[in-house]
C-alpha atoms as a PDB file:
ATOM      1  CA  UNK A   1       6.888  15.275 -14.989  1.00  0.00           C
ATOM      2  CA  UNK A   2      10.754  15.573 -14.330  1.00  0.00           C
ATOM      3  CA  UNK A   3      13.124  13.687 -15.981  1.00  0.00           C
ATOM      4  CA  UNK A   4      14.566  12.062 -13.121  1.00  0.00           C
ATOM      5  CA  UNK A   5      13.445   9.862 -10.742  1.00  0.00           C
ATOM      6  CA  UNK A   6      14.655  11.689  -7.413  1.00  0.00           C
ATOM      7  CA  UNK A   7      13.301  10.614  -3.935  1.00  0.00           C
ATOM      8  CA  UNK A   8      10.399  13.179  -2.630  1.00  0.00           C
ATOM      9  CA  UNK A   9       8.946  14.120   0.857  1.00  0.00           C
ATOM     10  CA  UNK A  10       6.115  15.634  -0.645  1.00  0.00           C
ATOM     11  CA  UNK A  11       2.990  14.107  -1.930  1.00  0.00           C
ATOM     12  CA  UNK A  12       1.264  17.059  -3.067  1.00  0.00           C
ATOM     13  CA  UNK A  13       0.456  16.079  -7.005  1.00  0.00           C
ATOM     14  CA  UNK A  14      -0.122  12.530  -5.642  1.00  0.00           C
ATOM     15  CA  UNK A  15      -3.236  12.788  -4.249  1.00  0.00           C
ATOM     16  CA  UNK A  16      -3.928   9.208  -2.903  1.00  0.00           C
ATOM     17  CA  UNK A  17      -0.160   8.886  -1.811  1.00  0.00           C
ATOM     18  CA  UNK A  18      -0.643  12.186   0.355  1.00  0.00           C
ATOM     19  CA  UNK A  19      -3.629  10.454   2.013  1.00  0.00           C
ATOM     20  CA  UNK A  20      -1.420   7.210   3.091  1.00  0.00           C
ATOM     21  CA  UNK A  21       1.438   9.660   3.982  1.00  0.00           C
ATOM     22  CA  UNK A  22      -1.414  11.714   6.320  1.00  0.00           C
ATOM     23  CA  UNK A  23      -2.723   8.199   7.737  1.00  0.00           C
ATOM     24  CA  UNK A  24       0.918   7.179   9.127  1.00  0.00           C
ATOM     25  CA  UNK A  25       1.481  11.189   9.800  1.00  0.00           C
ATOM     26  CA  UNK A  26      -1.197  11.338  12.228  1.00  0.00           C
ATOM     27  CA  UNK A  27      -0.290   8.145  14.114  1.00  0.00           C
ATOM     28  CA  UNK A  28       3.321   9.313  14.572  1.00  0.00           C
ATOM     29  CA  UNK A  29       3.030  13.271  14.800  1.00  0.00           C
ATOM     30  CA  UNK A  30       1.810  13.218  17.871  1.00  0.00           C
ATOM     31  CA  UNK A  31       4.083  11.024  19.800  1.00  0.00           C
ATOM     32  CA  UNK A  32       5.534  12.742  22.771  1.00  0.00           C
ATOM     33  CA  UNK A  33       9.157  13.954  22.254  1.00  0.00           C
ATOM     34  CA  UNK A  34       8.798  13.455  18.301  1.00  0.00           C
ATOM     35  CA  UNK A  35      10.647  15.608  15.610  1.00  0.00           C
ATOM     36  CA  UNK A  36       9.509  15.470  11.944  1.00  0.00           C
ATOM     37  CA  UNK A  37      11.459  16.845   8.830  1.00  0.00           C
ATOM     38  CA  UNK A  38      11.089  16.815   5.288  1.00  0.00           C
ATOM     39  CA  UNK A  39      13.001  16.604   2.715  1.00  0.00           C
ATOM     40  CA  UNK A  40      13.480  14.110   0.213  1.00  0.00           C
ATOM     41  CA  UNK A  41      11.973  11.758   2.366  1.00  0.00           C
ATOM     42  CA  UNK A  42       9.679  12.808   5.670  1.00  0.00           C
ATOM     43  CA  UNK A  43      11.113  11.766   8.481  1.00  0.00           C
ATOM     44  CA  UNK A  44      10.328  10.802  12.069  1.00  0.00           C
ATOM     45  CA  UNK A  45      13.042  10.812  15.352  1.00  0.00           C
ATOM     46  CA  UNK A  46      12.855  11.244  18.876  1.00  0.00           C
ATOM     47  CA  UNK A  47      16.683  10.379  20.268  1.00  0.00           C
ATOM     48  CA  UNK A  48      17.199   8.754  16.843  1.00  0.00           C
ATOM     49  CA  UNK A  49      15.247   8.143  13.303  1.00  0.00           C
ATOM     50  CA  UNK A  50      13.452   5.383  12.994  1.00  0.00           C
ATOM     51  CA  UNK A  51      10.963   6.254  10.302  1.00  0.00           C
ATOM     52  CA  UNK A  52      11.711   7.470   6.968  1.00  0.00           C
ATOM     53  CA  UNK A  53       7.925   7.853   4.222  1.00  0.00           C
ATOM     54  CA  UNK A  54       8.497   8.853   0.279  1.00  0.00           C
ATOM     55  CA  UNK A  55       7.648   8.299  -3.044  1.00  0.00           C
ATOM     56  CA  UNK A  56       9.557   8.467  -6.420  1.00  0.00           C
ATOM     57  CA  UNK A  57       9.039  11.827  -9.003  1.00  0.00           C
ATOM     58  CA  UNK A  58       7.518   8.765 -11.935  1.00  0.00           C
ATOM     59  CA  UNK A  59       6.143   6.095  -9.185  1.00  0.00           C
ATOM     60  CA  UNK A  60       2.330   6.595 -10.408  1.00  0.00           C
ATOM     61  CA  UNK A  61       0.272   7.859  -7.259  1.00  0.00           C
ATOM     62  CA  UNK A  62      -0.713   5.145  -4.706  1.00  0.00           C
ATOM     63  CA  UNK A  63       2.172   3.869  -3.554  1.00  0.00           C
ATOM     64  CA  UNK A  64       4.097   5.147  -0.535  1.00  0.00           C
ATOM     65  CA  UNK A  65       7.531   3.854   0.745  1.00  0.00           C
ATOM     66  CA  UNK A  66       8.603   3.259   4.456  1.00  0.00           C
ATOM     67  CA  UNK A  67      11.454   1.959   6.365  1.00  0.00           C
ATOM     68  CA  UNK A  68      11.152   1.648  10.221  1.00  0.00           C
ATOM     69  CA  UNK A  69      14.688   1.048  11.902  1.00  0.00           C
ATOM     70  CA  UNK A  70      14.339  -1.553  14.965  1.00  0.00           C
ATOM     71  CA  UNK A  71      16.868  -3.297  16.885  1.00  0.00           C
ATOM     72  CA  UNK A  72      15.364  -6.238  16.274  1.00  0.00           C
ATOM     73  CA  UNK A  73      13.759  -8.285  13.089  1.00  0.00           C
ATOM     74  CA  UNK A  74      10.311  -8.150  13.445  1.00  0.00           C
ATOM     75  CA  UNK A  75       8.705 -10.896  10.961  1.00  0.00           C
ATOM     76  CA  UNK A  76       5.682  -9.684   9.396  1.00  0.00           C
ATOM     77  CA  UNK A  77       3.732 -11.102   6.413  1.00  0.00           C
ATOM     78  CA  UNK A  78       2.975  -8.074   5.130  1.00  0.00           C
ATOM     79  CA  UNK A  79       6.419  -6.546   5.109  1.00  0.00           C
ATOM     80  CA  UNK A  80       8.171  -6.060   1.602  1.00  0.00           C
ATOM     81  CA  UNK A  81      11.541  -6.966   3.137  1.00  0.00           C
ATOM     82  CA  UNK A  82      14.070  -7.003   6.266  1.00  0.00           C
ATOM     83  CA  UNK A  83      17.657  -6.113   6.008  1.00  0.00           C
ATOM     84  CA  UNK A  84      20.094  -5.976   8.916  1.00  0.00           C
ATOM     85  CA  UNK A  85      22.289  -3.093   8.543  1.00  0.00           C
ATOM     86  CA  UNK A  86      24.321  -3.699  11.582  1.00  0.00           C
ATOM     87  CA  UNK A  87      24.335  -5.175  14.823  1.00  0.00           C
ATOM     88  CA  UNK A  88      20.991  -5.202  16.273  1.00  0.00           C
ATOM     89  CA  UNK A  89      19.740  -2.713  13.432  1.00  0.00           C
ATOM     90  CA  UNK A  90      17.046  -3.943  11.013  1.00  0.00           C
ATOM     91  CA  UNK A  91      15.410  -2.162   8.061  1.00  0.00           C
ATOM     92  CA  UNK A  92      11.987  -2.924   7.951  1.00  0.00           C
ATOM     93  CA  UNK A  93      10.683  -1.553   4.248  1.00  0.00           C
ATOM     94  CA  UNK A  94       7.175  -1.590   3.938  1.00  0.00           C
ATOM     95  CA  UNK A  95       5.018  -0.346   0.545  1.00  0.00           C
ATOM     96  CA  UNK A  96       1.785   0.895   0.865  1.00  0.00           C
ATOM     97  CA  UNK A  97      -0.871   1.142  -2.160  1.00  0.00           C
ATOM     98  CA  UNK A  98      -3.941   1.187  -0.410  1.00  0.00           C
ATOM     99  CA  UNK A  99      -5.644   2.849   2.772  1.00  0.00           C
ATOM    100  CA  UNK A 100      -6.557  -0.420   4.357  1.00  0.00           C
ATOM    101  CA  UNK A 101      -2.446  -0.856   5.343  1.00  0.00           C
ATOM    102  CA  UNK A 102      -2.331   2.833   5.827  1.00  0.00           C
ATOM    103  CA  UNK A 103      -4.526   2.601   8.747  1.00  0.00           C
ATOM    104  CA  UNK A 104      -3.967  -1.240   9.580  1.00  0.00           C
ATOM    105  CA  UNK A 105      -2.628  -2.518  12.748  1.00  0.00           C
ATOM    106  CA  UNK A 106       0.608  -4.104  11.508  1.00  0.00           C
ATOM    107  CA  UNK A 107       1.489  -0.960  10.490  1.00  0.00           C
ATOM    108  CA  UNK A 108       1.156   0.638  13.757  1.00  0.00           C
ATOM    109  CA  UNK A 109       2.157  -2.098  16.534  1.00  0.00           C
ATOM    110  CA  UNK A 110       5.602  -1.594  13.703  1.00  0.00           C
ATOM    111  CA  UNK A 111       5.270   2.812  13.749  1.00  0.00           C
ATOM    112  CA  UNK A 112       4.997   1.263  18.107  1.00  0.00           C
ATOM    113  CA  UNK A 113       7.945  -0.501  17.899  1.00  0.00           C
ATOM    114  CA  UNK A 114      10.218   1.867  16.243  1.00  0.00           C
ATOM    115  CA  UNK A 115       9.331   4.971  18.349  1.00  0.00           C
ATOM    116  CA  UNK A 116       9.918   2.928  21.613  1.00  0.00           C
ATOM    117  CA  UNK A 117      13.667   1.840  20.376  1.00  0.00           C
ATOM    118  CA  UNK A 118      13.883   5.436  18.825  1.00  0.00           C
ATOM    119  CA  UNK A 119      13.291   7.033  22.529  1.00  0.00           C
ATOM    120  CA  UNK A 120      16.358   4.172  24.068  1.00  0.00           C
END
């Protein structure tokens, strides 16, 4: 394990954070228009980004970061938090540990939302 704790794209020697990171993947991959790049974090754009996925060199496998950009706050329980980061522009950071809010529905009316305003 590295010394640092540097932002990665790549879940590789995480096994259960690859399989959240391949739940979202395949409900956002195939989007029409969609480009995908990885680097320290994967992420998702079609005119603009509007989803960014990665994990921390020491976070222990199992957890996987997201932020979906919106231009509006969407107020979900199960977000970790909202930050407006400029005029109609909200963060909305999500953590997932388990597979049941990899695949849940939340997760993807929010992947939903973000791709629309990302196609504007």
């Amino acid at each position: 394990m590295s010394n640092t704790n540097k932002m990665i794209g790549h879940f590789e020697d995480k096994p259960a954070t690859q399989l959240f990171y391949e739940q979202v993947d395949d409900g956002v991959s195939h989007l029409p228009g969609g480009k995908k790049e990885v680097h320290a974090q994967a992420s998702y754009a079609v005119k603009r980004k509007f989803l960014w996925m990665w994990a921390y060199e020491q976070t222990a496998d199992g957890t996987l970061y997201l932020t979906v950009l919106l231009d509006e706050k969407w107020n979900h329980p199960q977000l970790h938090s909202i930050t407006q980061v400029s005029a109609n522009r909200w963060n909305h950071h999500v953590v997932i540990k388990d597979l049941e809010s990899a695949q849940s529905e939340w997760l993807k009316e929010l992947l939903q939302k973000g791709y629309l305003f990302a196609k504007k």
